[in-house]
N, C-alpha and C. Protein backbone atom coordinates (compact mmCIF):
# COMPACT_ATOMS: atom_id res chain seq x y z
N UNK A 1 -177.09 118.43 45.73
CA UNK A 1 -175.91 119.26 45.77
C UNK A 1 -176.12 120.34 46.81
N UNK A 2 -174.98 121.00 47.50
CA UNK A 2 -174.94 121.94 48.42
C UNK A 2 -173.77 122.50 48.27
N UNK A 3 -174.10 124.31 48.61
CA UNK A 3 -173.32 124.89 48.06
C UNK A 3 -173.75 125.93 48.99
N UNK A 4 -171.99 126.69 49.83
CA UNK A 4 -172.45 126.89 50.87
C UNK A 4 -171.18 128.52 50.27
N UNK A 5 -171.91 130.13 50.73
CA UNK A 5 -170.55 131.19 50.29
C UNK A 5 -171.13 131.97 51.47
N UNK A 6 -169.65 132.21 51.70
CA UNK A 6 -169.36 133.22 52.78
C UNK A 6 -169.36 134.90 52.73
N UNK A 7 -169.16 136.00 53.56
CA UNK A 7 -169.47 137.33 52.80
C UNK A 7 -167.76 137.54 51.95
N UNK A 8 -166.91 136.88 52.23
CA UNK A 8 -165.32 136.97 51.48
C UNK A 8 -165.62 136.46 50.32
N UNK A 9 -166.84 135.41 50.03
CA UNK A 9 -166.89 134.98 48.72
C UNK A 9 -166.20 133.74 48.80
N UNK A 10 -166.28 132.92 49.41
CA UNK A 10 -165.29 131.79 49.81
C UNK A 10 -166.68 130.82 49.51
N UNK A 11 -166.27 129.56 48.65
CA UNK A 11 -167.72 128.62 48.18
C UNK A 11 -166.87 127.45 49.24
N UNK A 12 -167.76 126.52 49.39
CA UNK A 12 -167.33 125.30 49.19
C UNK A 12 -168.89 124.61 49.05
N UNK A 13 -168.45 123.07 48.31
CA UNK A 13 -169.63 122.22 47.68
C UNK A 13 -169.62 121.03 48.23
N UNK A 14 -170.53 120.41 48.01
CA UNK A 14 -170.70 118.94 48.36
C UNK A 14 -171.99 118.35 47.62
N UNK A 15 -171.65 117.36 47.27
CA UNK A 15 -173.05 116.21 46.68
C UNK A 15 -172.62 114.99 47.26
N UNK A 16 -173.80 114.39 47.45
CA UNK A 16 -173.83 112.79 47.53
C UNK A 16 -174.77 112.21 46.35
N UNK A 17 -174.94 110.85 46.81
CA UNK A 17 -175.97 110.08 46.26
C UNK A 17 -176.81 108.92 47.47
N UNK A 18 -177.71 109.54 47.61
CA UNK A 18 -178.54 108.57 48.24
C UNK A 18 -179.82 107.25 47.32
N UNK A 19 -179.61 106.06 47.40
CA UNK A 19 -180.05 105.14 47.32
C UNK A 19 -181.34 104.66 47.72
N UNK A 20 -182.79 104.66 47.66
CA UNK A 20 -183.93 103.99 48.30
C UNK A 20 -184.51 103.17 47.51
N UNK A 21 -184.95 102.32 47.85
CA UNK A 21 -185.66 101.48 46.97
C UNK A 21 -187.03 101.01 48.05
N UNK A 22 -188.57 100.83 47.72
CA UNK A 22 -189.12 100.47 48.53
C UNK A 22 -190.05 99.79 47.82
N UNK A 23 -189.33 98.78 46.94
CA UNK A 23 -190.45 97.71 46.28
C UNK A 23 -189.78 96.60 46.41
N UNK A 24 -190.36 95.64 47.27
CA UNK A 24 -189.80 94.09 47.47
C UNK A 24 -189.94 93.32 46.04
N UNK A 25 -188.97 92.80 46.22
CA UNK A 25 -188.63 91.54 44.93
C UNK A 25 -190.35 90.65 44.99
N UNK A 26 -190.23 90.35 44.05
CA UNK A 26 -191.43 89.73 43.54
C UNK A 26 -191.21 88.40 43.36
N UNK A 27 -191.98 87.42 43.45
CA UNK A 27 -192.07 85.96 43.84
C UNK A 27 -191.13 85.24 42.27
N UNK A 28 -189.77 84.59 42.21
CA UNK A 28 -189.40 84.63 41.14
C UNK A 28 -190.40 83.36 40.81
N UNK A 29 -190.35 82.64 39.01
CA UNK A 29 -190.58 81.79 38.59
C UNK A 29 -189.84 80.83 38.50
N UNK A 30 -190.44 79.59 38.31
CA UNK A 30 -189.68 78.14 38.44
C UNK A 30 -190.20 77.30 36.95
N UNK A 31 -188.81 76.99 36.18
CA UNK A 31 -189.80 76.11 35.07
C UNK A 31 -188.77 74.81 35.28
N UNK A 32 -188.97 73.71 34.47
CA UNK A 32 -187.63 72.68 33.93
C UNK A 32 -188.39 72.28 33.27
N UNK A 33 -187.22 71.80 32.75
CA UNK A 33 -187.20 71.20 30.94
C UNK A 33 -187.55 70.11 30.61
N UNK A 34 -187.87 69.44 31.81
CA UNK A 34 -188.33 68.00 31.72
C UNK A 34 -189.80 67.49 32.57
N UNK A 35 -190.04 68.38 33.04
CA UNK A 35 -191.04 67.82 34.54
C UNK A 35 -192.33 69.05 34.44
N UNK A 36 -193.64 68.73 34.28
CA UNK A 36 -194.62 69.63 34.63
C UNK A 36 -194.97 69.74 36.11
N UNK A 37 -195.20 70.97 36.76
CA UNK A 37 -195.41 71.23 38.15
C UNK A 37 -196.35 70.40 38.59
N UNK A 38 -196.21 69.48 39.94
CA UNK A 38 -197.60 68.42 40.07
C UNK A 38 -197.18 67.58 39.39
N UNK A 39 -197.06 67.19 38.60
CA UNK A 39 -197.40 65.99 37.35
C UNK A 39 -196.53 64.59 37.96
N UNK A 40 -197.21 63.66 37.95
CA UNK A 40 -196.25 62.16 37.68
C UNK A 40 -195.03 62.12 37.07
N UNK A 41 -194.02 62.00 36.71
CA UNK A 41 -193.36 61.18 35.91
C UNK A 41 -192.16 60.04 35.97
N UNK A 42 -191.61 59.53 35.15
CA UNK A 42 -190.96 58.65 35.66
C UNK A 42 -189.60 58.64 35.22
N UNK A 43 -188.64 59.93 35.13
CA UNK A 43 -187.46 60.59 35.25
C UNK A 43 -187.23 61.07 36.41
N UNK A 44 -186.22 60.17 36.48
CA UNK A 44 -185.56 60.98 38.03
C UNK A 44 -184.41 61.38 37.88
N UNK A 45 -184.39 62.70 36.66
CA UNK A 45 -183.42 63.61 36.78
C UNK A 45 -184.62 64.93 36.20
N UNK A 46 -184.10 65.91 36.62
CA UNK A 46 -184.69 67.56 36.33
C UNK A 46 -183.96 68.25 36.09
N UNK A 47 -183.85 69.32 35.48
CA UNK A 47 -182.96 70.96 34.91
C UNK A 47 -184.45 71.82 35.17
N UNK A 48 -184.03 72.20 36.39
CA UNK A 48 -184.20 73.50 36.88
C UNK A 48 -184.11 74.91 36.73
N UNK A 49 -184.64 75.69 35.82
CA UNK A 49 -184.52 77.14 35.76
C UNK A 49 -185.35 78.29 36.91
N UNK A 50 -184.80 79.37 37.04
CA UNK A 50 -185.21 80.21 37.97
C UNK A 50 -185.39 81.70 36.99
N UNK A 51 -186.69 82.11 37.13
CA UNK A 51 -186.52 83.52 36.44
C UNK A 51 -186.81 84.39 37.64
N UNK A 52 -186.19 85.31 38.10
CA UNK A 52 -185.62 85.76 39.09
C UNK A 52 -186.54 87.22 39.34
N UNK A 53 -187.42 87.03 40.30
CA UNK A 53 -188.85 88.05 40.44
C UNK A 53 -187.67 89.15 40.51
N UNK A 54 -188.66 90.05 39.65
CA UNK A 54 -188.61 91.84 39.61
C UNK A 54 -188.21 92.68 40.63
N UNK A 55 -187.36 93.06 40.94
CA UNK A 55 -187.82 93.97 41.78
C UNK A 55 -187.70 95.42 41.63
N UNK A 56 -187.13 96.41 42.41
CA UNK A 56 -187.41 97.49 42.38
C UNK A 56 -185.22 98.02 42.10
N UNK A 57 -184.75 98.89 41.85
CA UNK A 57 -183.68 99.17 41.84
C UNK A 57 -182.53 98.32 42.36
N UNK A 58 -182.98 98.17 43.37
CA UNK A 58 -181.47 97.96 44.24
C UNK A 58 -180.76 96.25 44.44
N UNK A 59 -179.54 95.80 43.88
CA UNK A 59 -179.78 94.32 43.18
C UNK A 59 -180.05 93.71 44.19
N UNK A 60 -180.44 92.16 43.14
CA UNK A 60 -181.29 91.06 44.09
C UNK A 60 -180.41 90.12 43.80
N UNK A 61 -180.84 89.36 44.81
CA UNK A 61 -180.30 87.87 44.81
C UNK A 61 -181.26 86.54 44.98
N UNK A 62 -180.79 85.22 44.19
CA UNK A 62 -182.10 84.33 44.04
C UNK A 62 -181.57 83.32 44.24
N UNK A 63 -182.16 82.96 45.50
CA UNK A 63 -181.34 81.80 46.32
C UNK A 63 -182.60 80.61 46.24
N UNK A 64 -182.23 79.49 45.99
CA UNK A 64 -182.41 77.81 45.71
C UNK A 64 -182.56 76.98 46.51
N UNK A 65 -183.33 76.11 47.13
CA UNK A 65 -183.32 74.79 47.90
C UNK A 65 -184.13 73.16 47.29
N UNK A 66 -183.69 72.51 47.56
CA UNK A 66 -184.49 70.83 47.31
C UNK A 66 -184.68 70.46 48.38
N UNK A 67 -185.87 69.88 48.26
CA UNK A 67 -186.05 68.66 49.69
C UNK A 67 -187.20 67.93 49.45
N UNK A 68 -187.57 67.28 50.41
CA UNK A 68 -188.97 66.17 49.56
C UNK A 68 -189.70 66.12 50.49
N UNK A 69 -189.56 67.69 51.63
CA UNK A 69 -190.65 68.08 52.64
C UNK A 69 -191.89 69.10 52.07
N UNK A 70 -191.30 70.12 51.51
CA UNK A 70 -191.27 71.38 50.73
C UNK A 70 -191.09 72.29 52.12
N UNK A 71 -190.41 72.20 53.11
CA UNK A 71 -190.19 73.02 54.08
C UNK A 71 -188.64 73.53 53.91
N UNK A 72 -187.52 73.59 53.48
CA UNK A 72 -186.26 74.28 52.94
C UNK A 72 -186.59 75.36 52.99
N UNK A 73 -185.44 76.38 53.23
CA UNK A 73 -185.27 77.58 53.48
C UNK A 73 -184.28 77.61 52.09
N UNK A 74 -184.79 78.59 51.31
CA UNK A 74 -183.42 78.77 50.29
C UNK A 74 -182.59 79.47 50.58
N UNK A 75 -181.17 78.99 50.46
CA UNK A 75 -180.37 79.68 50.65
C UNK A 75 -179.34 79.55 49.50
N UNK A 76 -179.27 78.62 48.65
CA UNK A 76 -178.14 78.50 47.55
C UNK A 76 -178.49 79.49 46.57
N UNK A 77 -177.11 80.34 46.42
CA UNK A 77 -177.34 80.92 45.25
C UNK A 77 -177.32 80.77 43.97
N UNK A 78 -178.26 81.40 42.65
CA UNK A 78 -178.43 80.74 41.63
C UNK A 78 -179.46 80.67 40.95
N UNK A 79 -179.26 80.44 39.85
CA UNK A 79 -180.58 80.51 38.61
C UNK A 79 -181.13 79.21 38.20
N UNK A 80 -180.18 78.20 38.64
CA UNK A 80 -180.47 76.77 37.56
C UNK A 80 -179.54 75.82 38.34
N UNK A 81 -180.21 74.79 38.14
CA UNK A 81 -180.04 73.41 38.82
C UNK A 81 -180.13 72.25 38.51
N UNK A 82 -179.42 71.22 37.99
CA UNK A 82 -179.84 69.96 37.65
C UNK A 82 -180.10 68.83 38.94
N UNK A 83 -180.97 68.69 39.20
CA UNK A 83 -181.46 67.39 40.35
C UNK A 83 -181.61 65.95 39.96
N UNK A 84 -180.90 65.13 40.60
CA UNK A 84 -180.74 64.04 40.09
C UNK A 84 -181.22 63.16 41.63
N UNK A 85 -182.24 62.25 41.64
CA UNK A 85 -182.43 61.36 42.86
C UNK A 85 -182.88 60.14 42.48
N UNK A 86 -182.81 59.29 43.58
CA UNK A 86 -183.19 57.86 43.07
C UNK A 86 -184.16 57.26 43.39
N UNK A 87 -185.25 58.13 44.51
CA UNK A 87 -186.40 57.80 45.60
C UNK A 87 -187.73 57.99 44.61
N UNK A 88 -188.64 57.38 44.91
CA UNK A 88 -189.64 57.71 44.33
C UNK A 88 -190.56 58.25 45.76
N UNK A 89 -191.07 59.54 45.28
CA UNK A 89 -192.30 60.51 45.84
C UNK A 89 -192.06 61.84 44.85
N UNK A 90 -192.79 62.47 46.01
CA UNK A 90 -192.53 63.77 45.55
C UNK A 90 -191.09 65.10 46.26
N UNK A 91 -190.67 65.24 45.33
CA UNK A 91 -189.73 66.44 45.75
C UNK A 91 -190.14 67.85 45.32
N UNK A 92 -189.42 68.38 46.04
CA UNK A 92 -189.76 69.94 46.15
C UNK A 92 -188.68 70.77 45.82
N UNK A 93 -188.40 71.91 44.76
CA UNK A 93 -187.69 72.82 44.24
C UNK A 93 -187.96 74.04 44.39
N UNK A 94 -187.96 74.68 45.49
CA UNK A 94 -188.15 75.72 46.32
C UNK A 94 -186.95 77.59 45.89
N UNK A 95 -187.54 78.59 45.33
CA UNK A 95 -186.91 79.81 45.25
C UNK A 95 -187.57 81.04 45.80
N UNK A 96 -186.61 82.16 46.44
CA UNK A 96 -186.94 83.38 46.53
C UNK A 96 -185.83 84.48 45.91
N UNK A 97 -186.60 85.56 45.78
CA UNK A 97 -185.91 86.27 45.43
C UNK A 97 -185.44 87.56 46.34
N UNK A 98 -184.17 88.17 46.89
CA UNK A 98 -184.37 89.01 47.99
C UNK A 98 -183.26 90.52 47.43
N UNK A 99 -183.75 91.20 47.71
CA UNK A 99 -182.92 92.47 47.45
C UNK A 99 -183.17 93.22 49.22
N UNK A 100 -182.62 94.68 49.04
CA UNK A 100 -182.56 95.66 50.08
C UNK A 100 -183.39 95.62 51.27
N UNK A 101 -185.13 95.53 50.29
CA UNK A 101 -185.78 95.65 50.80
C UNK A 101 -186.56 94.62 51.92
N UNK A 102 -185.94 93.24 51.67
CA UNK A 102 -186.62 92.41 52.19
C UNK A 102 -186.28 91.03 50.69
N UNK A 103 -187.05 89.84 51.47
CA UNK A 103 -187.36 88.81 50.58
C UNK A 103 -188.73 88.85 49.86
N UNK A 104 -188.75 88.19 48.72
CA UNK A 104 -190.23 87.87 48.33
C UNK A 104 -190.53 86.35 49.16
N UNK A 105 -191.82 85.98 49.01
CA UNK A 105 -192.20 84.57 49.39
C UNK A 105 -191.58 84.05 48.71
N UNK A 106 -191.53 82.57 49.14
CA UNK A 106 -191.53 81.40 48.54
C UNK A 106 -192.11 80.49 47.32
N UNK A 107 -191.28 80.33 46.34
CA UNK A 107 -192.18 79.82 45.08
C UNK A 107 -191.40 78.55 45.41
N UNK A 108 -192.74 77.31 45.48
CA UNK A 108 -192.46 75.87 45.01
C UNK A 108 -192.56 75.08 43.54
N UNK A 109 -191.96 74.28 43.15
CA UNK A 109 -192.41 73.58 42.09
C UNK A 109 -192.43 72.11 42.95
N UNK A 110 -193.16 71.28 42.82
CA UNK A 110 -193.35 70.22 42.87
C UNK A 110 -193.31 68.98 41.80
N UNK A 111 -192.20 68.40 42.28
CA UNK A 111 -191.40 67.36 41.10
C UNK A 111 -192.06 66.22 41.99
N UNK A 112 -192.69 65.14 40.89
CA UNK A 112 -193.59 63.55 41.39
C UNK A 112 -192.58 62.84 40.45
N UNK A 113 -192.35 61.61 41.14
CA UNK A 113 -191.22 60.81 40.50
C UNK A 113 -191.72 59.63 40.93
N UNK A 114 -192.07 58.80 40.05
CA UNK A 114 -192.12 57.01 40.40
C UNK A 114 -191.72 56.41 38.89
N UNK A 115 -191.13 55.06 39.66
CA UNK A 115 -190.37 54.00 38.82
C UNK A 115 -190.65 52.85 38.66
N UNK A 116 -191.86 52.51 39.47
CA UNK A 116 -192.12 50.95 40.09
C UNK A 116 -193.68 51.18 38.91
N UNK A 117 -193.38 50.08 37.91
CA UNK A 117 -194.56 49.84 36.76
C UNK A 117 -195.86 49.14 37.79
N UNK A 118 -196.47 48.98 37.16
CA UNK A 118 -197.87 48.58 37.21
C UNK A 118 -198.14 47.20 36.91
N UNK A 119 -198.79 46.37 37.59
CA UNK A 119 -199.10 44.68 37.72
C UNK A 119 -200.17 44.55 36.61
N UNK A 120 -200.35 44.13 35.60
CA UNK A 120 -201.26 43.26 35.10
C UNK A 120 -201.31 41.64 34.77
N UNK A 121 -202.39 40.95 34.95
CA UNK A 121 -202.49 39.34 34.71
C UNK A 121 -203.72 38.99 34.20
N UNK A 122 -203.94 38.11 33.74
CA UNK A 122 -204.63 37.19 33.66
C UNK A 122 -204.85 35.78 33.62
N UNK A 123 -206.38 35.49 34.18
CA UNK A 123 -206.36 33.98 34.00
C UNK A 123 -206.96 33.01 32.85
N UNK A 124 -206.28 31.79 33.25
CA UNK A 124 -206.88 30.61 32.34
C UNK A 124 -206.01 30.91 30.99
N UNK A 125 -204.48 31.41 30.49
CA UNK A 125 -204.32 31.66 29.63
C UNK A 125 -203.33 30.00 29.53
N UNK A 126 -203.81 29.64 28.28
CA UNK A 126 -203.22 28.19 27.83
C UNK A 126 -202.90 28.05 26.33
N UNK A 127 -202.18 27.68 26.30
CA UNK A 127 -201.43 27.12 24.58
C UNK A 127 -201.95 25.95 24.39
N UNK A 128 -203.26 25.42 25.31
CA UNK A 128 -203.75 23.76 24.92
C UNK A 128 -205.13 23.97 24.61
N UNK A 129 -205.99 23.44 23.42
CA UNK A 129 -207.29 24.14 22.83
C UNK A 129 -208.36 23.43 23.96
N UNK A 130 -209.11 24.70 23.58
CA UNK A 130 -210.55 24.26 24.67
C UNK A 130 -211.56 24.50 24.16
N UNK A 131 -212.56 23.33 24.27
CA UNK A 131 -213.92 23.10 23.46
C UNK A 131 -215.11 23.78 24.18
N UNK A 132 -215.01 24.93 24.53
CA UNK A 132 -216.12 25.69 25.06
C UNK A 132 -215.82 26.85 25.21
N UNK A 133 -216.17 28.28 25.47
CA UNK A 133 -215.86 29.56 26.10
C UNK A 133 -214.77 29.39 27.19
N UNK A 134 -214.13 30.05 26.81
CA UNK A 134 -212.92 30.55 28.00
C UNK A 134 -213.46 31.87 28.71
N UNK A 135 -213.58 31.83 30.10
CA UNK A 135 -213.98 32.90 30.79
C UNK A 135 -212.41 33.47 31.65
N UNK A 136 -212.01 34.86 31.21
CA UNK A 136 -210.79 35.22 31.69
C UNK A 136 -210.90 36.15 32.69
N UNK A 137 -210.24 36.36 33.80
CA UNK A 137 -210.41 37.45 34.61
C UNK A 137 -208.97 38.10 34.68
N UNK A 138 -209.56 39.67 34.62
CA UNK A 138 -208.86 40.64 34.08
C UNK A 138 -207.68 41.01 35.28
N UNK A 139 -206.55 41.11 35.59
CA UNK A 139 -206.29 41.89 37.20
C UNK A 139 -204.93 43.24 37.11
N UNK A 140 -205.37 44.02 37.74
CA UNK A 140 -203.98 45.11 37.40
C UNK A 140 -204.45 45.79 39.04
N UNK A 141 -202.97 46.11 39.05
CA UNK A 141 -202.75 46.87 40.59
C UNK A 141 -201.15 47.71 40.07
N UNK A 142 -201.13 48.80 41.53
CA UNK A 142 -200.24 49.49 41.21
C UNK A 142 -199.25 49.31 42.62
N UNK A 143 -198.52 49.41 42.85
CA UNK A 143 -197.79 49.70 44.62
C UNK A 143 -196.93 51.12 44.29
N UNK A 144 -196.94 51.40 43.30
CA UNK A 144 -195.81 52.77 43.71
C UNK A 144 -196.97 53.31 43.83
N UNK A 145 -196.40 55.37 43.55
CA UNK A 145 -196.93 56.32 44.80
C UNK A 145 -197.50 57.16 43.58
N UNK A 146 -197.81 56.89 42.43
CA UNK A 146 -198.86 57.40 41.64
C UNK A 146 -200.34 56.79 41.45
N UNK A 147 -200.34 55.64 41.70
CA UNK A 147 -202.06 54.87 41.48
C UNK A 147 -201.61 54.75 40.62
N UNK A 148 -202.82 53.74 40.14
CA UNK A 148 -203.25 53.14 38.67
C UNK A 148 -203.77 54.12 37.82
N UNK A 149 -203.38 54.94 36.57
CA UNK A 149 -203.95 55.39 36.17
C UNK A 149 -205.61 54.94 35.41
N UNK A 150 -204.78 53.53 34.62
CA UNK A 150 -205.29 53.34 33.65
C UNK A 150 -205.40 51.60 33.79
N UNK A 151 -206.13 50.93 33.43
CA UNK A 151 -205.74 49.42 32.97
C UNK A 151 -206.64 49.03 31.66
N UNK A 152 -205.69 48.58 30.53
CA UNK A 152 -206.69 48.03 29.38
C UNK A 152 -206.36 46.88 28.53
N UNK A 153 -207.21 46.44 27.74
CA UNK A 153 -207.07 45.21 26.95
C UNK A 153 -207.08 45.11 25.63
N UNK A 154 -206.77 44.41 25.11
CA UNK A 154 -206.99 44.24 23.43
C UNK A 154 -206.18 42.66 22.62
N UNK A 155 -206.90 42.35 22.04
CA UNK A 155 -207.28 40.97 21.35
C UNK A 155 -205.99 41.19 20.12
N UNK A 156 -205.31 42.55 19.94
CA UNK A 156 -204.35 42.65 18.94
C UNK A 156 -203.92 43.83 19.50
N UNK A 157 -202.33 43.42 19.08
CA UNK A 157 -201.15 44.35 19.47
C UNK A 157 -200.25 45.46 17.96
N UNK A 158 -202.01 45.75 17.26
CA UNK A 158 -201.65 46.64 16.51
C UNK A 158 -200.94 47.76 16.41
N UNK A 159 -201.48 48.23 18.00
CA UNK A 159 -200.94 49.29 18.68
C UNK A 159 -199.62 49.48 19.33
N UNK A 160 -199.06 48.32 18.90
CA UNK A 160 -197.45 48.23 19.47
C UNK A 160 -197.22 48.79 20.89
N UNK A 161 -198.40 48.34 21.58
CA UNK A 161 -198.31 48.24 22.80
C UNK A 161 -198.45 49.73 23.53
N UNK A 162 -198.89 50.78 22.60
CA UNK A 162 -198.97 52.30 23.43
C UNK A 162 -200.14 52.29 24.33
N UNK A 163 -200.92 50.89 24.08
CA UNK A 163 -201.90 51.52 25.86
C UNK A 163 -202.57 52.77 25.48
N UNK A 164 -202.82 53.19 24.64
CA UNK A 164 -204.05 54.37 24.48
C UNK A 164 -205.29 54.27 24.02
N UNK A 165 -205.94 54.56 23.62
CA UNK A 165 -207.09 54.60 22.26
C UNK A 165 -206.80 53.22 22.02
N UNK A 166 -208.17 52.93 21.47
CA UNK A 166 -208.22 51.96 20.62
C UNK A 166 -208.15 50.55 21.66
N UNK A 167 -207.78 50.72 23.02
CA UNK A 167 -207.94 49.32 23.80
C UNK A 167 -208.88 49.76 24.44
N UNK A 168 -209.40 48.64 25.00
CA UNK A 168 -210.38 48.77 26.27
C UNK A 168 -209.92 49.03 27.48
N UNK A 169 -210.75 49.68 28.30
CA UNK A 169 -209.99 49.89 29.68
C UNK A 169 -210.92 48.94 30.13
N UNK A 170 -210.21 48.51 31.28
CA UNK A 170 -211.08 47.69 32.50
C UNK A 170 -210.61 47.88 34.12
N UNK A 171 -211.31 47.53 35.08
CA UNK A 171 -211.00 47.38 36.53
C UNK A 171 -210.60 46.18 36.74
N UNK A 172 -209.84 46.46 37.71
CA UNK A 172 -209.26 44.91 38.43
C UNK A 172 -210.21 44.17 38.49
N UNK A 173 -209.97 42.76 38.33
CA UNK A 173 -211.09 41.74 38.59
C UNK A 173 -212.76 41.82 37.09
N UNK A 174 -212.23 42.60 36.52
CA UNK A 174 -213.00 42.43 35.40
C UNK A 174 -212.90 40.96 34.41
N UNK A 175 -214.26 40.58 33.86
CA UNK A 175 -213.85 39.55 32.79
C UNK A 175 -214.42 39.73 31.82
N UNK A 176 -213.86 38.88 30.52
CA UNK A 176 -214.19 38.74 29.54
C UNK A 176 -214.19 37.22 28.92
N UNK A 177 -214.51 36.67 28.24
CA UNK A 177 -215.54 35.55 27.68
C UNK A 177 -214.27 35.51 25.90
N UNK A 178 -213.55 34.37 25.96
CA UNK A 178 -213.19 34.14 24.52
C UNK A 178 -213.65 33.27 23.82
N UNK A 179 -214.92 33.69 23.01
CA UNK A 179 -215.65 32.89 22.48
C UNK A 179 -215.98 33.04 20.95
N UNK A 180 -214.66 33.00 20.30
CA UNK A 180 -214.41 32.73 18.80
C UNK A 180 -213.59 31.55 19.15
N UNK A 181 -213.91 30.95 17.98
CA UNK A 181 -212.84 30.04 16.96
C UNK A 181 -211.46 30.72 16.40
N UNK A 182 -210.84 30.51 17.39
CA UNK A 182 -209.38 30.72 16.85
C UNK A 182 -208.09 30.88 17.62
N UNK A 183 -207.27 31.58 17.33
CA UNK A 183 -205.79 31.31 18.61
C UNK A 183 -205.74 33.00 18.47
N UNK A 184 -206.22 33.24 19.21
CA UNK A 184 -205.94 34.85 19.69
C UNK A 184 -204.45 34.94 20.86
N UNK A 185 -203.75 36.15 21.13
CA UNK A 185 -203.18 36.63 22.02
C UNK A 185 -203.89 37.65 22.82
N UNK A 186 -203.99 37.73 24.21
CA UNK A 186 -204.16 38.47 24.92
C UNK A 186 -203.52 39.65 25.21
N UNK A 187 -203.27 40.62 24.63
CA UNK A 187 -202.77 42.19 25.54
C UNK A 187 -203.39 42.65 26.34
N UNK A 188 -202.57 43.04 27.83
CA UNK A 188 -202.61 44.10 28.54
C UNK A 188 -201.73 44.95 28.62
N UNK A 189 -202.26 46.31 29.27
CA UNK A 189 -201.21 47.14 29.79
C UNK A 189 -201.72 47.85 30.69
């Protein structure tokens, strides 16, 4: 405030309001509801949330980009996003947060997406009986863009087929020897 008198006694006043802020927005956060950062999976849709870095007084804004470089510049404004694609790799869900002072960096999340299952076979498998050891060779390969995690076996499909515990794992080109008396089924996964 200012307040200014003359020797007649004559006032006059004035106020303003001045504005500073000198703390840059802070790197916002990235979660969704479906996808861990990094991680494989094999949904290729995401919901995107943005929690929108801190900053100092003066408002901010929290602008959004996708791409499957992670080089995007965000510019869409916004908190939340549903992404829907049909490619398998990796995509990128890119935010900053910017007020007065400037922008914060760049926060990525990294969304991995594949769809293309995993090869397993084996040989010598027959519905006609054989009077000696059956020697089987094991084979699994992957072509999409996660690898093979895992490849395993089991003599019973107790497991209703979950592929965890309780089977054997093996490498491509592994064998095994069926040498009971009886009509077994082979599982892989």
């Amino acid at each position: 405030y200012l307040c200014a008198r003359d020797n007649a006694w004559n006032v006059d006043t004035w106020n303003g309001i001045y504005n500073l802020d000198k703390t840059p927005a802070w790197i916002p956060t990235i979660n969704s509801s479906s996808h861990s950062n990094g991680i494989w999976h094999n949904v290729n849709t995401a919901n995107m949330t943005i929690v929108p870095g801190s900053s100092g007084p003066s408002p901010a804004t929290t602008y959004y980009c996708n791409d499957t470089s992670n080089t995007c510049n965000p510019t869409t404004v916004g908190i939340s996003r549903n992404l829907s694609w049909l490619s398998n790799g990796n995509h990128y869900f890119r935010a900053k947060t910017c007020d007065i002072w400037g922008c914060s960096p760049i926060r990525s999340f990294t969304l991995k997406m594949e769809s293309i299952d995993p090869n397993v076979s084996a040989t010598n498998s027959t519905t006609t009986w054989k009077g000696s050891d059956i020697l089987i060779t094991l084979s699994s390969s992957d072509s999409g863009w996660s690898w093979l995690n895992q490849a395993r076996w089991s003599w019973s499909n107790s497991l209703n087929g979950s592929c965890t515990s309780g089977w054997t794992t093996y490498s491509n080109g592994a064998t095994i020897i069926k040498s009971s008396t009886s009509a077994q089924t082979l599982y892989l996964c």
